[in-house]
C-alpha atoms as a PDB file:
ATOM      1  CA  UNK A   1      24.638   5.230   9.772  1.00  0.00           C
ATOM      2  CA  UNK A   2      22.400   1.882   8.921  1.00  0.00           C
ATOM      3  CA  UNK A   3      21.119   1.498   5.705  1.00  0.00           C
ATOM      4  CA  UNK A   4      17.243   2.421   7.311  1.00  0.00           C
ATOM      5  CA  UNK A   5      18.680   5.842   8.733  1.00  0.00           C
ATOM      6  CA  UNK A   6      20.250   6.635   5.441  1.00  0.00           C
ATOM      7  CA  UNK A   7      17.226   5.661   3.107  1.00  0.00           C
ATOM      8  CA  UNK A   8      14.947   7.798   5.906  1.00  0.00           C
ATOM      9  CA  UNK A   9      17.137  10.525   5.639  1.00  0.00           C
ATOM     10  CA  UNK A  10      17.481  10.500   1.931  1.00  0.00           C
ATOM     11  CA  UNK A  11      13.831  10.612   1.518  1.00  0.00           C
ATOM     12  CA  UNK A  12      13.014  13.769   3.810  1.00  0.00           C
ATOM     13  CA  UNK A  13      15.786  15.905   1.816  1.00  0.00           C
ATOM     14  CA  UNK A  14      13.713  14.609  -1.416  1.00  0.00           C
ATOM     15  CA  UNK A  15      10.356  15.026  -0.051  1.00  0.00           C
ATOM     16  CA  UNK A  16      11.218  18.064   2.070  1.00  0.00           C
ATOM     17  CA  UNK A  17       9.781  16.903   5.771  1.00  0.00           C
ATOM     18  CA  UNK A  18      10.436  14.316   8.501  1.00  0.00           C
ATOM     19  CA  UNK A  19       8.750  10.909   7.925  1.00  0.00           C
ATOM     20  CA  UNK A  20       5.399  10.166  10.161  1.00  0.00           C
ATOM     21  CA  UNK A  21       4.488   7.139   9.535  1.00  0.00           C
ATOM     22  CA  UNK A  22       6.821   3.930   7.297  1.00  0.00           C
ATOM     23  CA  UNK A  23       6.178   0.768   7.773  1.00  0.00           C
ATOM     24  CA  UNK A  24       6.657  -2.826   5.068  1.00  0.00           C
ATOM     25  CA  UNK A  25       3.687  -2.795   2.489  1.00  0.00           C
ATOM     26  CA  UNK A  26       2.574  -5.101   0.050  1.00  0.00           C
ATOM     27  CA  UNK A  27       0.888  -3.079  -3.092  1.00  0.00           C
ATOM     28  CA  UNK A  28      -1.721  -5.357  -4.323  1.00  0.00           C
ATOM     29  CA  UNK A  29      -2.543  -3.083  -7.010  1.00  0.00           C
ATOM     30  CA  UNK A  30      -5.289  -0.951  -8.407  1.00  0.00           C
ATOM     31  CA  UNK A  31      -8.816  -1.620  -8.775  1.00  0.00           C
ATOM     32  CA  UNK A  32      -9.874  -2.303 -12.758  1.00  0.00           C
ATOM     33  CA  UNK A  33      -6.113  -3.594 -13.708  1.00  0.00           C
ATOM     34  CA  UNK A  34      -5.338  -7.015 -15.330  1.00  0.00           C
ATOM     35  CA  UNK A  35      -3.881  -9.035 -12.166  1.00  0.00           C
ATOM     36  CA  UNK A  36      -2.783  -8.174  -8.494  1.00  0.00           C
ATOM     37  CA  UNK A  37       0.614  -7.247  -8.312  1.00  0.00           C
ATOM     38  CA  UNK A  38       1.540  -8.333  -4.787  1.00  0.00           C
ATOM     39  CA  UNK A  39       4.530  -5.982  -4.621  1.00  0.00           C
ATOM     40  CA  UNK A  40       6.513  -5.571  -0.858  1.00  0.00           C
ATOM     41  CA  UNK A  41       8.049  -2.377  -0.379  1.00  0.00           C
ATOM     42  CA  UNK A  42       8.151   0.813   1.879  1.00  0.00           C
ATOM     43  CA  UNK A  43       4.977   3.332   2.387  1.00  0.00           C
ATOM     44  CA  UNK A  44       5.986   6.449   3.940  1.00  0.00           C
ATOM     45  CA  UNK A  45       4.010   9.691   5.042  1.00  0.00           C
ATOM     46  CA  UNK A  46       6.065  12.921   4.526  1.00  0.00           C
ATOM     47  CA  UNK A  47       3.903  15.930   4.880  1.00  0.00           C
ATOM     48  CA  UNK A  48       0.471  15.080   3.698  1.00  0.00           C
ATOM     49  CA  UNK A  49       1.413  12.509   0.852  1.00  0.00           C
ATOM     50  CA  UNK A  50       1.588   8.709   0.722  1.00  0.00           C
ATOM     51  CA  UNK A  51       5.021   7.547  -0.626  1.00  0.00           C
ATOM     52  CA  UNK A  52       5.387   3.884  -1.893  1.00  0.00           C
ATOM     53  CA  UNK A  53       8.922   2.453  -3.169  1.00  0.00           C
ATOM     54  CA  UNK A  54       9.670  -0.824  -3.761  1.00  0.00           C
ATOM     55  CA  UNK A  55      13.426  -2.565  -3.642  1.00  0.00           C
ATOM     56  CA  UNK A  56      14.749  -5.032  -6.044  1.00  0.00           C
ATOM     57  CA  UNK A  57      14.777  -8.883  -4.424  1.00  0.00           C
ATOM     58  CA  UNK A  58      17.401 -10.945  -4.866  1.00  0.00           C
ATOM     59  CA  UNK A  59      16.307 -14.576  -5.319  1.00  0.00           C
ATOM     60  CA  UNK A  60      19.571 -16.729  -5.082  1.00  0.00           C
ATOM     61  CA  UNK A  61      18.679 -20.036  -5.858  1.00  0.00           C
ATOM     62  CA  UNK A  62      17.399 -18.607  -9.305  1.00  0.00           C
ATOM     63  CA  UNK A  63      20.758 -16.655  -9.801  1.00  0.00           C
ATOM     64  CA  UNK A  64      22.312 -19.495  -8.612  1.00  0.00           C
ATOM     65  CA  UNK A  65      20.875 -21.479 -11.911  1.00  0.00           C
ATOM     66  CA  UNK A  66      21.779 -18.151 -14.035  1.00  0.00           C
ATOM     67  CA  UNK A  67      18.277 -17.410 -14.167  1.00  0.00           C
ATOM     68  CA  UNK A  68      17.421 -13.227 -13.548  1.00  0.00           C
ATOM     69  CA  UNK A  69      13.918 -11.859 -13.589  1.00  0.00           C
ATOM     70  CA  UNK A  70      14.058  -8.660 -15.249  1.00  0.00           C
ATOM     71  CA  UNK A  71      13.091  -6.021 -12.666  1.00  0.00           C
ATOM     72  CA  UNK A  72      11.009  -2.968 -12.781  1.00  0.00           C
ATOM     73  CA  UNK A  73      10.785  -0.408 -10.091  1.00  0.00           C
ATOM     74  CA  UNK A  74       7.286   0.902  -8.685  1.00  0.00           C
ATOM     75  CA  UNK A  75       7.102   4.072  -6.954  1.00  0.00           C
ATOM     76  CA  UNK A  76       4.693   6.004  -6.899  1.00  0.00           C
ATOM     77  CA  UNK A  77       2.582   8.445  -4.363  1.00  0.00           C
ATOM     78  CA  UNK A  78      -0.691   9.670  -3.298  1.00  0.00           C
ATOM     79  CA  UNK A  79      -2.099  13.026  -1.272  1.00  0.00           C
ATOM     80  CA  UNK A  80      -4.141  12.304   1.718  1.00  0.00           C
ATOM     81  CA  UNK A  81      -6.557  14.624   0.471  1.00  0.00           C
ATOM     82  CA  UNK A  82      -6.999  12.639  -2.375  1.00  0.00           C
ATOM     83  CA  UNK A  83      -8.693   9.607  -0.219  1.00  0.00           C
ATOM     84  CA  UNK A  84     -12.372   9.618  -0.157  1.00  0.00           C
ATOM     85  CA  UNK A  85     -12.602   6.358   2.510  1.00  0.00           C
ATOM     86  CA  UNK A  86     -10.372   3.845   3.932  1.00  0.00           C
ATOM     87  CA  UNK A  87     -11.988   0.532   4.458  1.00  0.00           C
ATOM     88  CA  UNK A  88     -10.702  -2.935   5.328  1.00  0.00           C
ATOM     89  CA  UNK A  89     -12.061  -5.685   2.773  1.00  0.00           C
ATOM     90  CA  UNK A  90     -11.529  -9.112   2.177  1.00  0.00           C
ATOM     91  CA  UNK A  91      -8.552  -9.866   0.493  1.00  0.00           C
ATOM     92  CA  UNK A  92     -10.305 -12.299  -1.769  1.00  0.00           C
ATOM     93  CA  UNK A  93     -12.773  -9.475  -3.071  1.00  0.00           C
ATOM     94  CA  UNK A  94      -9.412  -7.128  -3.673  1.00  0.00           C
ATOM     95  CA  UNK A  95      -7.633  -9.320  -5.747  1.00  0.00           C
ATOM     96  CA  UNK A  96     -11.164 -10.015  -7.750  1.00  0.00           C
ATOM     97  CA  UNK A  97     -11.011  -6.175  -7.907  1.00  0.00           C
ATOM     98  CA  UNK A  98      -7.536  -5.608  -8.978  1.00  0.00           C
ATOM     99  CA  UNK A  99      -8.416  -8.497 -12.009  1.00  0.00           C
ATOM    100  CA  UNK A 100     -11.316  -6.771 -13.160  1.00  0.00           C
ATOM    101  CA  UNK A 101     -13.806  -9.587 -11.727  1.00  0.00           C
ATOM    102  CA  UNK A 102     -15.994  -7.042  -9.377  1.00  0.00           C
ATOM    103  CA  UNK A 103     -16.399  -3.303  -9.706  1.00  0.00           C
ATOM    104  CA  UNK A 104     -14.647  -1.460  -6.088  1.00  0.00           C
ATOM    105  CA  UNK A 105     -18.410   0.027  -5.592  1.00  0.00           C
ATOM    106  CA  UNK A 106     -19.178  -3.766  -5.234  1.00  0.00           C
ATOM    107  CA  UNK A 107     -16.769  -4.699  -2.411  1.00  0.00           C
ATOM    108  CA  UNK A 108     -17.755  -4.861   1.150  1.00  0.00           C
ATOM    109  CA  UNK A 109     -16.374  -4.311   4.309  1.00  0.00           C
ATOM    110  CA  UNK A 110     -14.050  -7.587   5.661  1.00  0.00           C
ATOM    111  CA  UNK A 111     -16.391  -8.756   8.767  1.00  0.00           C
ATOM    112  CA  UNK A 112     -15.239  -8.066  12.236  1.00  0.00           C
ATOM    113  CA  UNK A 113     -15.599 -10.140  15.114  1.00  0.00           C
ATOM    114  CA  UNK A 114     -14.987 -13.849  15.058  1.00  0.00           C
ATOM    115  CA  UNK A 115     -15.238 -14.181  11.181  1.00  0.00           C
ATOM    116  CA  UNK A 116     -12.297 -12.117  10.904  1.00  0.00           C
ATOM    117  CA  UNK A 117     -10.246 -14.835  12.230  1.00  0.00           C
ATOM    118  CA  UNK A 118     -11.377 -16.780   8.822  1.00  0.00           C
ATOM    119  CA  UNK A 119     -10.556 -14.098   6.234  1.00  0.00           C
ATOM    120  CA  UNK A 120      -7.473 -12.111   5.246  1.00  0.00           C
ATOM    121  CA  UNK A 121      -8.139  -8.375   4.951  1.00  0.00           C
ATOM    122  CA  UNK A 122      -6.310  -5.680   3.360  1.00  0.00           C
ATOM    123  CA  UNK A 123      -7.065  -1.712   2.760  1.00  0.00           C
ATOM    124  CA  UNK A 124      -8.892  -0.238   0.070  1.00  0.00           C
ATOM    125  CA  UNK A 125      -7.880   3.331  -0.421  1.00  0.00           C
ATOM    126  CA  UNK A 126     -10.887   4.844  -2.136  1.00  0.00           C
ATOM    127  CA  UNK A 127      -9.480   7.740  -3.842  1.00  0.00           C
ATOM    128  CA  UNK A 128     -11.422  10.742  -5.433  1.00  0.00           C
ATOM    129  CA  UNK A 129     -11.881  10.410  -9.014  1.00  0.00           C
ATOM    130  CA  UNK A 130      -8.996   7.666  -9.345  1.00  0.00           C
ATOM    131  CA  UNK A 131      -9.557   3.775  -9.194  1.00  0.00           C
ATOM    132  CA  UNK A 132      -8.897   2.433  -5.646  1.00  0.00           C
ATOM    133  CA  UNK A 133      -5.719   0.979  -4.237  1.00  0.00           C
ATOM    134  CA  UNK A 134      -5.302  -2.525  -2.232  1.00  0.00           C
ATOM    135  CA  UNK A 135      -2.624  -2.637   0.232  1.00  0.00           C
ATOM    136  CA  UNK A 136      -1.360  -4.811   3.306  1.00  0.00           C
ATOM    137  CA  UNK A 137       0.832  -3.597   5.916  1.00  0.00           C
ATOM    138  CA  UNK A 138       2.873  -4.849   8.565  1.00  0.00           C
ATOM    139  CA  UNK A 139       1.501  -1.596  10.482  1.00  0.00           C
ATOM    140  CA  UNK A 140      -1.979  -1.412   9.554  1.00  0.00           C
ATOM    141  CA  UNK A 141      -3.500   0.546  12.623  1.00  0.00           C
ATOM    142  CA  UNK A 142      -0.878   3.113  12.421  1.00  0.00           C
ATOM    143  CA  UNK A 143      -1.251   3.573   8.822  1.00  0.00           C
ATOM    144  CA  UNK A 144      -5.408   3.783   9.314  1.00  0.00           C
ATOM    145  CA  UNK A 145      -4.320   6.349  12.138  1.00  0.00           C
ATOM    146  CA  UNK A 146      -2.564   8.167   9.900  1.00  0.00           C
ATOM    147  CA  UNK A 147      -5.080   8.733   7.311  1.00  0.00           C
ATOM    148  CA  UNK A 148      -7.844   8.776  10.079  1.00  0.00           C
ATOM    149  CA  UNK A 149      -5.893  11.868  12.161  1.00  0.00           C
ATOM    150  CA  UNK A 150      -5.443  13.538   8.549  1.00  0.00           C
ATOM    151  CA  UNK A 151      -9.877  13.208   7.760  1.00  0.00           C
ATOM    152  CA  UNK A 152     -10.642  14.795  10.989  1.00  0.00           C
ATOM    153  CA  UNK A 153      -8.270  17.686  11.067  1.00  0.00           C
ATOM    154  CA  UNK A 154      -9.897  20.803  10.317  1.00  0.00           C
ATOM    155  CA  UNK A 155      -9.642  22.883   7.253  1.00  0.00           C
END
């Protein structure tokens, strides 16, 4: 078994369910904080809940100079019920966000159409009574499929 079978399997004994949706993230961070984080990882969907879990990088020409960065992991998750909207923004206004620049009330939509080709977007995650959460993904319309699918299913 690969290492992407086993960490798939792992993670649906933990969670308890069979993955929907993973696909490579980068976690920008949350709206209000002190500087965008810009941390890859996995983002899973087991069940109704948003998994993200980053991995340790190994930078070898800074080990190579006996240099290590101390590392931290970031995991954390989030219901589906718990997001209000999912919108695409600019990736300029998220980072502004994320550093406390602009309020998330303040941020518009990224614009569609030929100026899109101009501006890097990533998601805001609008959450209920929690600051909002920037992402990229390497899967971004299955992700906003996802979440979409889980908005219109009825109570």
């Amino acid at each position: 078994m690969d290492e992407a079978e086993e960490f798939k399997r792992e993670r649906e004994e933990q969670f308890g369910g069979k993955i929907r949706f993973m696909s490579y993230a980068r976690y920008v961070g949350e709206a209000g904080g002190t500087k965008p984080l810009n941390i890859g990882g996995l983002l899973f969907v087991i069940n109704d809940t948003i998994h993200f879990e980053d991995f340790e990088s190994q930078n070898s020409l800074m080990s190579l100079m006996g240099q290590k960065k101390k590392y931290t992991k970031t995991e954390f998750s989030i219901e589906l019920g718990d997001i209000s909207v999912l919108k695409e923004v600019r990736e300029k206004n998220a980072n502004e966000c994320v550093s406390g620049v602009i309020h998330e009330n303040g941020i518009l939509n990224a614009p569609g159409g030929l100026a899109a080709l101009f501006f890097k977007s990533v998601v805001q995650l609008v959450l209920n009574n929690k600051p909002s959460l920037f992402f990229d993904f390497l899967d971004k319309e299955g992700f906003k499929t996802v979440v979409n699918e889980y908005m219109l299913r009825p109570e």
